[in-house]
Protein backbone atom coordinates (compact mmCIF):
# COMPACT_ATOMS: atom_id res chain seq x y z
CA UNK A 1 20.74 -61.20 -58.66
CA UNK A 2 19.65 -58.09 -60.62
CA UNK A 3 22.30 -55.78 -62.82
CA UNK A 4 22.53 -52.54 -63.72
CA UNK A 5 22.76 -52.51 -67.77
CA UNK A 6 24.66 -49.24 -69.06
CA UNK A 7 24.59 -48.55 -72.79
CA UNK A 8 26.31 -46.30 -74.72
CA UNK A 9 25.15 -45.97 -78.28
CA UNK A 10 27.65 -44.37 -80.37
CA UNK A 11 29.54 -44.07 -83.51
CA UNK A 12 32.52 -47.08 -83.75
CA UNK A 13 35.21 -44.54 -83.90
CA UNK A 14 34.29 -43.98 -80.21
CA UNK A 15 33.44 -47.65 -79.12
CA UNK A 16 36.80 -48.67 -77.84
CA UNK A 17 37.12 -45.36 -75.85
CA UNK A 18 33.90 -46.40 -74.14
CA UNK A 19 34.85 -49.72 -73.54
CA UNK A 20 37.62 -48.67 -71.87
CA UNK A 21 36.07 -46.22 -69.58
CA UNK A 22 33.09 -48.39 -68.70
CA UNK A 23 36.00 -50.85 -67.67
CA UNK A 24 37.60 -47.88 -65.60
CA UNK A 25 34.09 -47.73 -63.79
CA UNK A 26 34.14 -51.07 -62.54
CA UNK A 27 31.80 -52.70 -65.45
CA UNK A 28 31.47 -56.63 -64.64
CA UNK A 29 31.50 -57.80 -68.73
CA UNK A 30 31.14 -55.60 -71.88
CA UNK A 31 29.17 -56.24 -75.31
CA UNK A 32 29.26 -54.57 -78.28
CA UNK A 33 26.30 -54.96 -80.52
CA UNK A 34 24.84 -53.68 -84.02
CA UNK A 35 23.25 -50.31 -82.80
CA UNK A 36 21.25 -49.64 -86.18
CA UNK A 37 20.74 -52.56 -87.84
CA UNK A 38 23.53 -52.73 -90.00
CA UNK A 39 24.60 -56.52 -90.24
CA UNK A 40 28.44 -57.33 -90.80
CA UNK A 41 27.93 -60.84 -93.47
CA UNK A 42 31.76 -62.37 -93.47
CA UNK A 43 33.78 -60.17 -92.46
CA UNK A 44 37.69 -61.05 -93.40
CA UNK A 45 39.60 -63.33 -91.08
CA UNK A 46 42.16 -61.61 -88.39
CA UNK A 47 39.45 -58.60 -88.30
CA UNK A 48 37.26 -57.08 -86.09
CA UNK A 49 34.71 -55.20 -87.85
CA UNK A 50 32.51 -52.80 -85.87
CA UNK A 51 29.38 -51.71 -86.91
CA UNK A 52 28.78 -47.48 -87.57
CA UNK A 53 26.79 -47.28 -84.98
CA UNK A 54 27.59 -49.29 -82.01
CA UNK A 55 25.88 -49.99 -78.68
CA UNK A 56 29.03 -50.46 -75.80
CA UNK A 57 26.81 -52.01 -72.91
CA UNK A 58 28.33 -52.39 -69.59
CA UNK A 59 26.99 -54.95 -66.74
CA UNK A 60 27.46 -53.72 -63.23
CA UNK A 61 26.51 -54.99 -59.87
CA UNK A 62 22.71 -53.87 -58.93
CA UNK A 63 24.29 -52.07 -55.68
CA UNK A 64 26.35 -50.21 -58.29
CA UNK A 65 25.37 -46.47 -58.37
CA UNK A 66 25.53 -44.92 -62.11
CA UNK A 67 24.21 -41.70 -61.16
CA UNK A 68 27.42 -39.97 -61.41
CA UNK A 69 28.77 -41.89 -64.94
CA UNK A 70 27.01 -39.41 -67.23
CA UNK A 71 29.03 -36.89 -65.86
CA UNK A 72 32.18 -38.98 -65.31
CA UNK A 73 32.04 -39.84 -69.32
CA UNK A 74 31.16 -36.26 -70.53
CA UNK A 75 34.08 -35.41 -68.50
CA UNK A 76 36.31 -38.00 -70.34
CA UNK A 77 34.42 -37.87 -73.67
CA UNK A 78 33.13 -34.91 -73.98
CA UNK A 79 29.72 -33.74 -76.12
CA UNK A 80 26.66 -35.81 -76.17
CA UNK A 81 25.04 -35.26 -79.39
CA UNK A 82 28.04 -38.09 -80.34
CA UNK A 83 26.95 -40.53 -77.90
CA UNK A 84 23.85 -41.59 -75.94
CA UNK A 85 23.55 -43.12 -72.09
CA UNK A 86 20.85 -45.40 -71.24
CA UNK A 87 20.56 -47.58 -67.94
CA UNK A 88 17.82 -50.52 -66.65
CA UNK A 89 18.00 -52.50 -63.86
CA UNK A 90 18.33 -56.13 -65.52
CA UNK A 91 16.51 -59.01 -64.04
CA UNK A 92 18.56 -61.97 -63.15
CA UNK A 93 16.78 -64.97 -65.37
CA UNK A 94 17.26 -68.17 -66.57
CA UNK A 95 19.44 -67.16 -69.49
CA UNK A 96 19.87 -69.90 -71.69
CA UNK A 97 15.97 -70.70 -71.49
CA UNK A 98 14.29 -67.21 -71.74
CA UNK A 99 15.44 -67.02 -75.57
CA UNK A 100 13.08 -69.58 -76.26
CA UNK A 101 9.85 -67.73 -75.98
CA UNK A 102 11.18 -65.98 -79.47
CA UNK A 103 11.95 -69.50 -80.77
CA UNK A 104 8.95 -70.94 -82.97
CA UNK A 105 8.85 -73.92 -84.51
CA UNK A 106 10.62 -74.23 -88.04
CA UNK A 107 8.63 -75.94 -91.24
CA UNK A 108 11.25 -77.68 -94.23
CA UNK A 109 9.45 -78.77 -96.81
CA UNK A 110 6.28 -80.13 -96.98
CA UNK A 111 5.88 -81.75 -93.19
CA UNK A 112 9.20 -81.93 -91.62
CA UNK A 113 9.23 -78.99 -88.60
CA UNK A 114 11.48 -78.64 -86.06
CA UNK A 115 10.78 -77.01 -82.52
CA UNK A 116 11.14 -77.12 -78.97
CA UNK A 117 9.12 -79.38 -76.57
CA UNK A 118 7.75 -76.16 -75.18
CA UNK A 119 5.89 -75.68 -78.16
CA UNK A 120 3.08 -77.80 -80.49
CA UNK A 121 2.65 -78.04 -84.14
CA UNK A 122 -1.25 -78.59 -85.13
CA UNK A 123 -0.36 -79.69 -88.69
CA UNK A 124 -1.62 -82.68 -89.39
CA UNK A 125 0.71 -85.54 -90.73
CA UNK A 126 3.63 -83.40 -89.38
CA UNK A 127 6.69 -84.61 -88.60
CA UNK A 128 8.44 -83.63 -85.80
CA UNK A 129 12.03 -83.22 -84.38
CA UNK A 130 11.94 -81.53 -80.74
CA UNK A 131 14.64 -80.30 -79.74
CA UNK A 132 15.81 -77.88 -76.98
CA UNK A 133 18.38 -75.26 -78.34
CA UNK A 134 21.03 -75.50 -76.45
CA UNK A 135 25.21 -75.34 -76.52
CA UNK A 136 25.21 -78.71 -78.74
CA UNK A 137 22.74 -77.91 -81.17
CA UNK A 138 21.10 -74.52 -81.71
CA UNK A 139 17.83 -73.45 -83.44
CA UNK A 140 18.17 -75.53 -86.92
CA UNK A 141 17.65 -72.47 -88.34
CA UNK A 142 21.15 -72.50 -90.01
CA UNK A 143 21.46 -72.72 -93.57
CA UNK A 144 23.62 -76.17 -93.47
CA UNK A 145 20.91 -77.43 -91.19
CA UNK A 146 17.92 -76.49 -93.18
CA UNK A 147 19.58 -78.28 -96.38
């Protein structure tokens, strides 16, 4: 089933207002995410850092109309040079395998790699671990895993 992905890029002082009012409009789930590459390394425990610029996306059902929500949140909000509206239609996929395309195989040290058994290594002598990313075990590309 396809969804409608709404995303409001905007400055964290406004982030919780939009979550809120995407929730008002019905939104199915809601993700906040880094909206200018600005990554947040250990942030202190019991916090909740947001980024300065912060994309609020929404997930709606694809029968969902968002023609009127620009309006509706310049109603609420008000201005748009503080915020920006962007919707797709989202293809329904197989989530926890369409990652993997982006997911190449890993070299540690001299012949050791690590990948996925959709892909090959050519190097000769290599040794390989396959393994498929997954809840149990992720990419390997973790710091305590590449020690």
């Amino acid at each position: 089933m396809p969804w409608q992905q709404l995303t409001v890029t905007t400055h964290k002082h406004l982030a919780t207002q939009f979550e809120q009012l995407l929730e008002d409009f019905g939104t199915m789930s809601i993700t906040f995410s880094d909206g200018a590459n600005q990554p947040i390394y250990e942030p202190p425990l019991e916090t909740t850092p947001l980024w300065e610029q912060v994309r609020v996306t929404g997930l709606f059902e694809a029968e969902h109309d968002p023609s009127n929500i620009q309006s509706y949140l310049e109603n609420q909000v008000g201005e748009t040079n503080r915020w920006q509206l962007n919707n797709s239609l989202l293809q329904d996929q197989v989530w926890e395998r369409v990652w993997l395309k982006d997911f190449q195989p890993i070299k540690f040290g001299r012949n050791f790699w690590v990948c996925s058994s959709e892909h090959e290594v050519l190097e000769e002598n290599a040794i390989l671990l396959q393994l498929d990313p997954g809840l149990a075990f992720g990419t390997g590309t973790h710091p305590t895993t590449a020690l």
